[in-house]
C-alpha atoms as a PDB file:
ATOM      1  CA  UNK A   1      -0.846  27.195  -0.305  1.00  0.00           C
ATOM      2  CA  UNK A   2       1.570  25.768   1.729  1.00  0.00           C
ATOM      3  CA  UNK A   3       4.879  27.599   2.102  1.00  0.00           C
ATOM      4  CA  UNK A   4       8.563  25.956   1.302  1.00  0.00           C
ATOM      5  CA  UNK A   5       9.781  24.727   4.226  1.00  0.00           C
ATOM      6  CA  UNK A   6      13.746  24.234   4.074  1.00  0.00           C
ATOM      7  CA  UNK A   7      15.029  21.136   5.565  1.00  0.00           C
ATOM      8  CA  UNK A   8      18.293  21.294   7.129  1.00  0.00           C
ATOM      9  CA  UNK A   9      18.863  17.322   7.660  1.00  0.00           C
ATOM     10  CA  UNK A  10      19.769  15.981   6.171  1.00  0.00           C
ATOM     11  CA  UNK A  11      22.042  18.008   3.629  1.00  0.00           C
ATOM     12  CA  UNK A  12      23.399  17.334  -0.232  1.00  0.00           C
ATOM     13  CA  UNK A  13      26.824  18.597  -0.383  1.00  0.00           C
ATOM     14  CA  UNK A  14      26.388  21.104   2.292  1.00  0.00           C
ATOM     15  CA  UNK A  15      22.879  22.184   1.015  1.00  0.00           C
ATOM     16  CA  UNK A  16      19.791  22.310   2.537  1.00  0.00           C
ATOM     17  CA  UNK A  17      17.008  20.028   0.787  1.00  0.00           C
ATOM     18  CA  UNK A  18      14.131  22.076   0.420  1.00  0.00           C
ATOM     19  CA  UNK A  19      10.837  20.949   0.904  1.00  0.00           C
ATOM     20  CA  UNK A  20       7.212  22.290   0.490  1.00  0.00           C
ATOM     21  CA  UNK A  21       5.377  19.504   2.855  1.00  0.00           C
ATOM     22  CA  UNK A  22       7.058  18.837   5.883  1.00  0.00           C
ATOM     23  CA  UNK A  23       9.396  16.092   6.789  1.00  0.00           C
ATOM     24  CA  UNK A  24      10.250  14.225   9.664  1.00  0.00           C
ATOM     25  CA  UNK A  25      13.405  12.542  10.275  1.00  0.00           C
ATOM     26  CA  UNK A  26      13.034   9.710  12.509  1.00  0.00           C
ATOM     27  CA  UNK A  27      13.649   5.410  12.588  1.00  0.00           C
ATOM     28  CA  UNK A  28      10.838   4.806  10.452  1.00  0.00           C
ATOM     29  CA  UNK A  29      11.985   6.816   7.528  1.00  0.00           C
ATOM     30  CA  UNK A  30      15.466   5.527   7.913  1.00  0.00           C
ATOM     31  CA  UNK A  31      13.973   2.277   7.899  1.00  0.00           C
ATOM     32  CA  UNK A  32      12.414   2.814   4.220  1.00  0.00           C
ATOM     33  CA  UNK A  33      15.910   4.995   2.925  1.00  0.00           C
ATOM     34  CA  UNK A  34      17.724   1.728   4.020  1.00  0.00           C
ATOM     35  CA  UNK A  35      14.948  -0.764   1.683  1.00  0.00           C
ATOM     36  CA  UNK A  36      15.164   1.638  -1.164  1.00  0.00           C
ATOM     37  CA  UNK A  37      18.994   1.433  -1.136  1.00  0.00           C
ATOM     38  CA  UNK A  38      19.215  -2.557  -0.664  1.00  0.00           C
ATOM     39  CA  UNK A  39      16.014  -4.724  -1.122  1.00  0.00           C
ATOM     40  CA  UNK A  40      14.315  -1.929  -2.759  1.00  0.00           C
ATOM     41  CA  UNK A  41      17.143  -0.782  -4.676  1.00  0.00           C
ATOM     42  CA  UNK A  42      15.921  -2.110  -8.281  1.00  0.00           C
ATOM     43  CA  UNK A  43      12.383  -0.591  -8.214  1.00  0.00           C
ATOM     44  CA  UNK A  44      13.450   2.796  -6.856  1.00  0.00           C
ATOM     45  CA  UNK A  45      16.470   3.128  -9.629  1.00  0.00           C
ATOM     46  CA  UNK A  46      12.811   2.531 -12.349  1.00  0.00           C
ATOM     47  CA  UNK A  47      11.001   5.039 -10.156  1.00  0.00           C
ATOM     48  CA  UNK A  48      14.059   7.279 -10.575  1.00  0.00           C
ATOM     49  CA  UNK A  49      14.644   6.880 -14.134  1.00  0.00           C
ATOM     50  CA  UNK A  50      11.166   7.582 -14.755  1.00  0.00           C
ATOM     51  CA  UNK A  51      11.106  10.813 -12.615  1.00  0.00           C
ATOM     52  CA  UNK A  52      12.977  12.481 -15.170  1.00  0.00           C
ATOM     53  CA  UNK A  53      10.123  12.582 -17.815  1.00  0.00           C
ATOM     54  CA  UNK A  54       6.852  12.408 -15.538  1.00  0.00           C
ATOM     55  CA  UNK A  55       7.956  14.403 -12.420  1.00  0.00           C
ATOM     56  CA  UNK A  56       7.650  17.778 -14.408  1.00  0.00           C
ATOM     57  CA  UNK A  57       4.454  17.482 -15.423  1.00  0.00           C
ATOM     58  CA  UNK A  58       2.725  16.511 -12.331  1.00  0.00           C
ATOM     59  CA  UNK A  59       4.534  18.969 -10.392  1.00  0.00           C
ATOM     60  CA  UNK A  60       3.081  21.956 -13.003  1.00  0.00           C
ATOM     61  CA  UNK A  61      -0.295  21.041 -12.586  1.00  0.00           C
ATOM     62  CA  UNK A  62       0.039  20.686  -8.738  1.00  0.00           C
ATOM     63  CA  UNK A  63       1.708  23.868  -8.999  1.00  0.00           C
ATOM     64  CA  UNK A  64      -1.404  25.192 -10.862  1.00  0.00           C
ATOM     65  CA  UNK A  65      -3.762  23.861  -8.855  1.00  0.00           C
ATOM     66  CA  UNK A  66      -1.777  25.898  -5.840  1.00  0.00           C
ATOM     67  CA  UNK A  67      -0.805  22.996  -3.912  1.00  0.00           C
ATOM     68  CA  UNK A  68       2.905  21.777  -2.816  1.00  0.00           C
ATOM     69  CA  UNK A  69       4.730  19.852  -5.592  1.00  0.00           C
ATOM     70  CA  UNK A  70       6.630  17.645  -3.331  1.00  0.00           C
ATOM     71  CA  UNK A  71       2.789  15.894  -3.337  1.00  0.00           C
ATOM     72  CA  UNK A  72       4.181  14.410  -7.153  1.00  0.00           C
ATOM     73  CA  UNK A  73       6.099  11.601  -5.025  1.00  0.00           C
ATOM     74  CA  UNK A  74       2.999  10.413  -3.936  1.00  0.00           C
ATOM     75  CA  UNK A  75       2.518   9.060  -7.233  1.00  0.00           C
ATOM     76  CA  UNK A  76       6.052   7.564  -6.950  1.00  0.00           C
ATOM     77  CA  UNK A  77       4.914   5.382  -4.395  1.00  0.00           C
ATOM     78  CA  UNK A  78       1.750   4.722  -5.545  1.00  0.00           C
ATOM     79  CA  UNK A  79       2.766   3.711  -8.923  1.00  0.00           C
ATOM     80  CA  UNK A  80       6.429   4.040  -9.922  1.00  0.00           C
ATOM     81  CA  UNK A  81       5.147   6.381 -11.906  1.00  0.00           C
ATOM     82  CA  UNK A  82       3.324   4.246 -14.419  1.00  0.00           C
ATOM     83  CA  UNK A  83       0.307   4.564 -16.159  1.00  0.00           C
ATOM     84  CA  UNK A  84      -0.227   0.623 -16.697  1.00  0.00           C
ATOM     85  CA  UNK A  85       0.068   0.040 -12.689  1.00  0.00           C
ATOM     86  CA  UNK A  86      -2.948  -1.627 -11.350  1.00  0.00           C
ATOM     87  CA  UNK A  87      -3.492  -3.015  -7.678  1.00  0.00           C
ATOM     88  CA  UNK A  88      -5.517  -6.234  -6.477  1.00  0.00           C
ATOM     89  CA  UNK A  89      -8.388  -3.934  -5.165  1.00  0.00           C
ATOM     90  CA  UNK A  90      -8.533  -2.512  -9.052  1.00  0.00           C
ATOM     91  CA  UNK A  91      -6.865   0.737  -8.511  1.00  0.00           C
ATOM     92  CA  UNK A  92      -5.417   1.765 -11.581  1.00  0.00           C
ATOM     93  CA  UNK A  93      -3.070   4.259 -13.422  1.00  0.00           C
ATOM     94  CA  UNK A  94       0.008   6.566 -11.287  1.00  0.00           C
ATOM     95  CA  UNK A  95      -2.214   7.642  -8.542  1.00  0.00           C
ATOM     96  CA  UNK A  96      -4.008   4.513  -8.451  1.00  0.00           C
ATOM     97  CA  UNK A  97      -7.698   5.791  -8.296  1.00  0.00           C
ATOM     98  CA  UNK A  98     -10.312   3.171  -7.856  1.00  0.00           C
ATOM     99  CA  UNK A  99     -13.251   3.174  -9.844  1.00  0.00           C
ATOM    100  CA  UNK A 100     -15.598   4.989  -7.418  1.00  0.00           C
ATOM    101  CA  UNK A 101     -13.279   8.217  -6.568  1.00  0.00           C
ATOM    102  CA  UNK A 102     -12.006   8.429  -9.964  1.00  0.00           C
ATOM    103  CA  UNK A 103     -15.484   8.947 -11.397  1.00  0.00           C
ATOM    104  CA  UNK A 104     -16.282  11.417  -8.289  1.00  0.00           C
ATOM    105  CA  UNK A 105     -13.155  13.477  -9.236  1.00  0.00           C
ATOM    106  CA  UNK A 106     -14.570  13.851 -12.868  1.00  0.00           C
ATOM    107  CA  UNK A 107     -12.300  10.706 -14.492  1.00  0.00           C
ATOM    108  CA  UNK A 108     -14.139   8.875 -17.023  1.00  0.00           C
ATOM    109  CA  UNK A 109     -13.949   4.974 -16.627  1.00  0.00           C
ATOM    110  CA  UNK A 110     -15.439   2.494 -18.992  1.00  0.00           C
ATOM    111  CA  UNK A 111     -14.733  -0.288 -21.110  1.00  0.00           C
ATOM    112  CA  UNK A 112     -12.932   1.658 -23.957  1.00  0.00           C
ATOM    113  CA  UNK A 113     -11.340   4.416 -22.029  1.00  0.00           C
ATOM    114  CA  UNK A 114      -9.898   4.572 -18.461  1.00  0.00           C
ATOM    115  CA  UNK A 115      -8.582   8.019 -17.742  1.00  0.00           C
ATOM    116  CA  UNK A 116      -6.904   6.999 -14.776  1.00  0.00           C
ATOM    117  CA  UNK A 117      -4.315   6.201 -16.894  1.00  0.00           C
ATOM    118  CA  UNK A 118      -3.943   9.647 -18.323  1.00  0.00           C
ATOM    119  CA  UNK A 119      -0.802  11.746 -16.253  1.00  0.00           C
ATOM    120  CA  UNK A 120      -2.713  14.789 -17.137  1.00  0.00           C
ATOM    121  CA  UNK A 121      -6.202  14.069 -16.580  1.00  0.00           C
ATOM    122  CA  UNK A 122      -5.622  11.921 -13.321  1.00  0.00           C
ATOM    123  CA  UNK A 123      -3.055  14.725 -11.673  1.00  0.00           C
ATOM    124  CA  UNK A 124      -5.969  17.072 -12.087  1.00  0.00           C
ATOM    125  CA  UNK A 125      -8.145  14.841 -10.443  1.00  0.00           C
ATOM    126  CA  UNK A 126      -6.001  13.981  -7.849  1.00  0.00           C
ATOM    127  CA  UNK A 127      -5.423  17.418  -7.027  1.00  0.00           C
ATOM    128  CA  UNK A 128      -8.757  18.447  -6.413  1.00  0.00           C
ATOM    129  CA  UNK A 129      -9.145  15.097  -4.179  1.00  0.00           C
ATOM    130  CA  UNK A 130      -5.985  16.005  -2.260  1.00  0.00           C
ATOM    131  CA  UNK A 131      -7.713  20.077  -2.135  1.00  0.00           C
ATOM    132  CA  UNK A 132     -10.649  17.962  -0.340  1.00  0.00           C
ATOM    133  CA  UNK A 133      -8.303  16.318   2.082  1.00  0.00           C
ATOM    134  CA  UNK A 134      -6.870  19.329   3.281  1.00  0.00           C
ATOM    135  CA  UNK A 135      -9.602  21.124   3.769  1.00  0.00           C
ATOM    136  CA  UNK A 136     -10.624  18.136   5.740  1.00  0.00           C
ATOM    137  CA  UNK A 137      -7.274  17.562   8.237  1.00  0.00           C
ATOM    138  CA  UNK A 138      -5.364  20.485   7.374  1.00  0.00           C
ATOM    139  CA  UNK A 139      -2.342  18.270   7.419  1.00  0.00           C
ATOM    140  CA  UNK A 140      -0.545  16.978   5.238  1.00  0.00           C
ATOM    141  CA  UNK A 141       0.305  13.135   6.505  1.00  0.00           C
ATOM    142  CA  UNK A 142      -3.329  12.677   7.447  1.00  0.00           C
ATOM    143  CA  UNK A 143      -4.152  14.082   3.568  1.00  0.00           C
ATOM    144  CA  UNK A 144      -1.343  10.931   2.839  1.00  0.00           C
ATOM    145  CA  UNK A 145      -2.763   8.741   4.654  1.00  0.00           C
ATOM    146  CA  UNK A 146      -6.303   9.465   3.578  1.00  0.00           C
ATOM    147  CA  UNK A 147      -5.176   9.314   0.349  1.00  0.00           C
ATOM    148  CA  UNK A 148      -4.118   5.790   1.095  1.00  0.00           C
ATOM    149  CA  UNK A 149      -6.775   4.349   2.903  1.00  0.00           C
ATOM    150  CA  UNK A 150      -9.875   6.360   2.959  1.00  0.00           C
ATOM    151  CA  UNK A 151     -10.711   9.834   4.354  1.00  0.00           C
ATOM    152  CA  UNK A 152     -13.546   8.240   6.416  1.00  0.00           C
ATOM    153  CA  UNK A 153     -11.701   6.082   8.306  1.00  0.00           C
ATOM    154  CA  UNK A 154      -8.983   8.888   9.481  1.00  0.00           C
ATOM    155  CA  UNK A 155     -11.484  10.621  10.357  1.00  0.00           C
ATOM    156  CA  UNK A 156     -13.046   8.163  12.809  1.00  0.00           C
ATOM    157  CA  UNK A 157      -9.574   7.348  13.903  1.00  0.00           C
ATOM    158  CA  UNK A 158      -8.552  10.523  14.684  1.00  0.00           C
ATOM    159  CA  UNK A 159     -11.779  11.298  16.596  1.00  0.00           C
ATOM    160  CA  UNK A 160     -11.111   8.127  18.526  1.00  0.00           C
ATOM    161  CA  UNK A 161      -7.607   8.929  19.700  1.00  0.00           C
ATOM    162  CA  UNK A 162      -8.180  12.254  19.890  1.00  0.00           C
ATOM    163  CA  UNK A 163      -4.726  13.768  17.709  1.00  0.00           C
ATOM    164  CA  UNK A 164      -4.271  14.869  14.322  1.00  0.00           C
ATOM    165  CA  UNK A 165      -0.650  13.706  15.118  1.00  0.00           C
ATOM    166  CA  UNK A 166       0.059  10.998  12.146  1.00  0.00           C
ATOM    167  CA  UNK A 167       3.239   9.486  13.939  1.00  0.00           C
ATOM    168  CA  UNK A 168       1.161   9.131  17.319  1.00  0.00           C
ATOM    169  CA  UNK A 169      -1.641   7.387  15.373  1.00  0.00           C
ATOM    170  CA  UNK A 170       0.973   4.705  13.941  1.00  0.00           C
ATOM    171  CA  UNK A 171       1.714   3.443  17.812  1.00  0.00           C
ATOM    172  CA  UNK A 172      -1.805   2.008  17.536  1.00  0.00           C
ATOM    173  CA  UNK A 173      -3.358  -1.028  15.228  1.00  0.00           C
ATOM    174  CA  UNK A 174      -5.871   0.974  13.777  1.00  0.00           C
ATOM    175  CA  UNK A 175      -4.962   2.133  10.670  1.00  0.00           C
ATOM    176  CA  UNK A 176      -3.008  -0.873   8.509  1.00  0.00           C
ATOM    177  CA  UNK A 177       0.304  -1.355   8.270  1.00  0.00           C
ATOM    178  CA  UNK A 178       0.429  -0.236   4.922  1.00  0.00           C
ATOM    179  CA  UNK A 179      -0.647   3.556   5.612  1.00  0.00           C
ATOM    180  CA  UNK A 180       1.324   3.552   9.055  1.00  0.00           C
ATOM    181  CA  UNK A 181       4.218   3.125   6.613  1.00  0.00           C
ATOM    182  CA  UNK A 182       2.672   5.624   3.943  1.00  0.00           C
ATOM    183  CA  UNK A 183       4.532   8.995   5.372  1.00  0.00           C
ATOM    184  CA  UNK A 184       7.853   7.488   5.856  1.00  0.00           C
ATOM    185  CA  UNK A 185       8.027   5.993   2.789  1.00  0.00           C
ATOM    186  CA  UNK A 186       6.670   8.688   1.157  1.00  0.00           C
ATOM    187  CA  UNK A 187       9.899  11.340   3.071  1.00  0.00           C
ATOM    188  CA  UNK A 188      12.043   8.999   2.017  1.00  0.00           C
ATOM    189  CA  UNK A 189      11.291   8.363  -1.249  1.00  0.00           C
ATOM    190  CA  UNK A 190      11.540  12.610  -1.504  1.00  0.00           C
ATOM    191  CA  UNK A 191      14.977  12.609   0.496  1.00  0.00           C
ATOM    192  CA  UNK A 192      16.826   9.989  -1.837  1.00  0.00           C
ATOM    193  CA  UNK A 193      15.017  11.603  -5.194  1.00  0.00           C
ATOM    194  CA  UNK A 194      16.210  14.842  -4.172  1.00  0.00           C
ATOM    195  CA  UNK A 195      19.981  14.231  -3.627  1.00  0.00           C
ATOM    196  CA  UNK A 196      20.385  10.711  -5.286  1.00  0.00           C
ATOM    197  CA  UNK A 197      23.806  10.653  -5.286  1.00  0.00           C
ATOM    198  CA  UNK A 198      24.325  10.874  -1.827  1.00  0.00           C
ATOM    199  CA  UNK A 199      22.165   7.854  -0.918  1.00  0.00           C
ATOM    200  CA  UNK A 200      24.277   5.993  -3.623  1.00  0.00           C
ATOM    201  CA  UNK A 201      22.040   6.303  -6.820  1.00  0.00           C
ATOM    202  CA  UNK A 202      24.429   7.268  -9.613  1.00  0.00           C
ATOM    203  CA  UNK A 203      24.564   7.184 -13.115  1.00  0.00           C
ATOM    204  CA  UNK A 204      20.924   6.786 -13.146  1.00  0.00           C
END
């Protein structure tokens, strides 16, 4: 179980964010604070108001399953934390399983019930996928990123270039834009949900 790590930048009021994955600082993450607070502004504020009810009870079953909560915003990004999301390559519910590794993590799918779309049912599978990942990379932005895009293909990436180093594997083309940008959207979606009002969010 990984340990809480406390952040000192940035700060809320003068406190330390704390953390139990770690978090990087750097351009790219700015890059995704600064679309959350302008272009993005209208889907985080949903994401945000959501967090309230759904954010508990993934966190408790992470928490149960003895993993870091801060993994619950992975479902922020992945869904906005709805059940009804789906994706055009059919992933479905707020950690957006596909059919395949929802049915491998013990989900039932079929035409009258989709558990996918349970919080419950679908944290507790995603737990024991994430588990897998770890246990696979030991780290916790390859776990991400595997999460996003396959374990597999990490894996041959990472053999390739020869790191385990996510932000070193993002200066090449082989993993898709859309995991290189998994992590820092991911830290920043944690930074701004953790100290909203300093990133501008009130009154949500």
């Amino acid at each position: 179980k990984t340990k809480d790590a406390v952040v000192t930048y940035p700060k809320a009021q003068g406190v330390p964010l704390i953390f139990d994955i770690p978090v990087s600082y750097n351009g790219k993450v700015q890059s995704w604070i600064q679309f959350f607070q302008t272009s993005g502004r209208v889907w985080y504020t949903k994401w945000l108001e959501r967090s309230t009810r759904y954010l508990p009870i993934l966190q408790k079953i992470l928490r149960e399953q003895g993993l870091p909560q801060d993994l619950a915003y992975m479902a922020m990004i992945e869904s906005g934390f709805s059940p009804h999301a789906n994706s055009i390559a059919q992933a479905v519910g707020p950690w957006q399983f596909i059919h395949e590794t929802g049915v491998r993590y013990g989900l039932k799918v079929n035409w009258w019930l989709d558990e996918r779309r349970d919080f419950q049912k679908s944290t507790v599978a995603a737990s024991r996928y994430l588990k897998d990942l770890h246990r696979m990379f030991n780290n916790w932005y390859l776990v991400a990123a595997s999460f996003n895009t396959g374990e597999n293909r990490v894996r041959r990436i990472v053999k390739k270039r020869g790191t385990t180093n996510f932000w070193i594997l993002t200066r090449y083309n082989d993993l898709e834009k859309e995991t290189r940008d998994y992590v820092p959207k991911l830290i920043a979606a944690m930074l701004i949900a953790k100290a909203p009002q300093m990133y501008g969010f009130r009154n949500v």
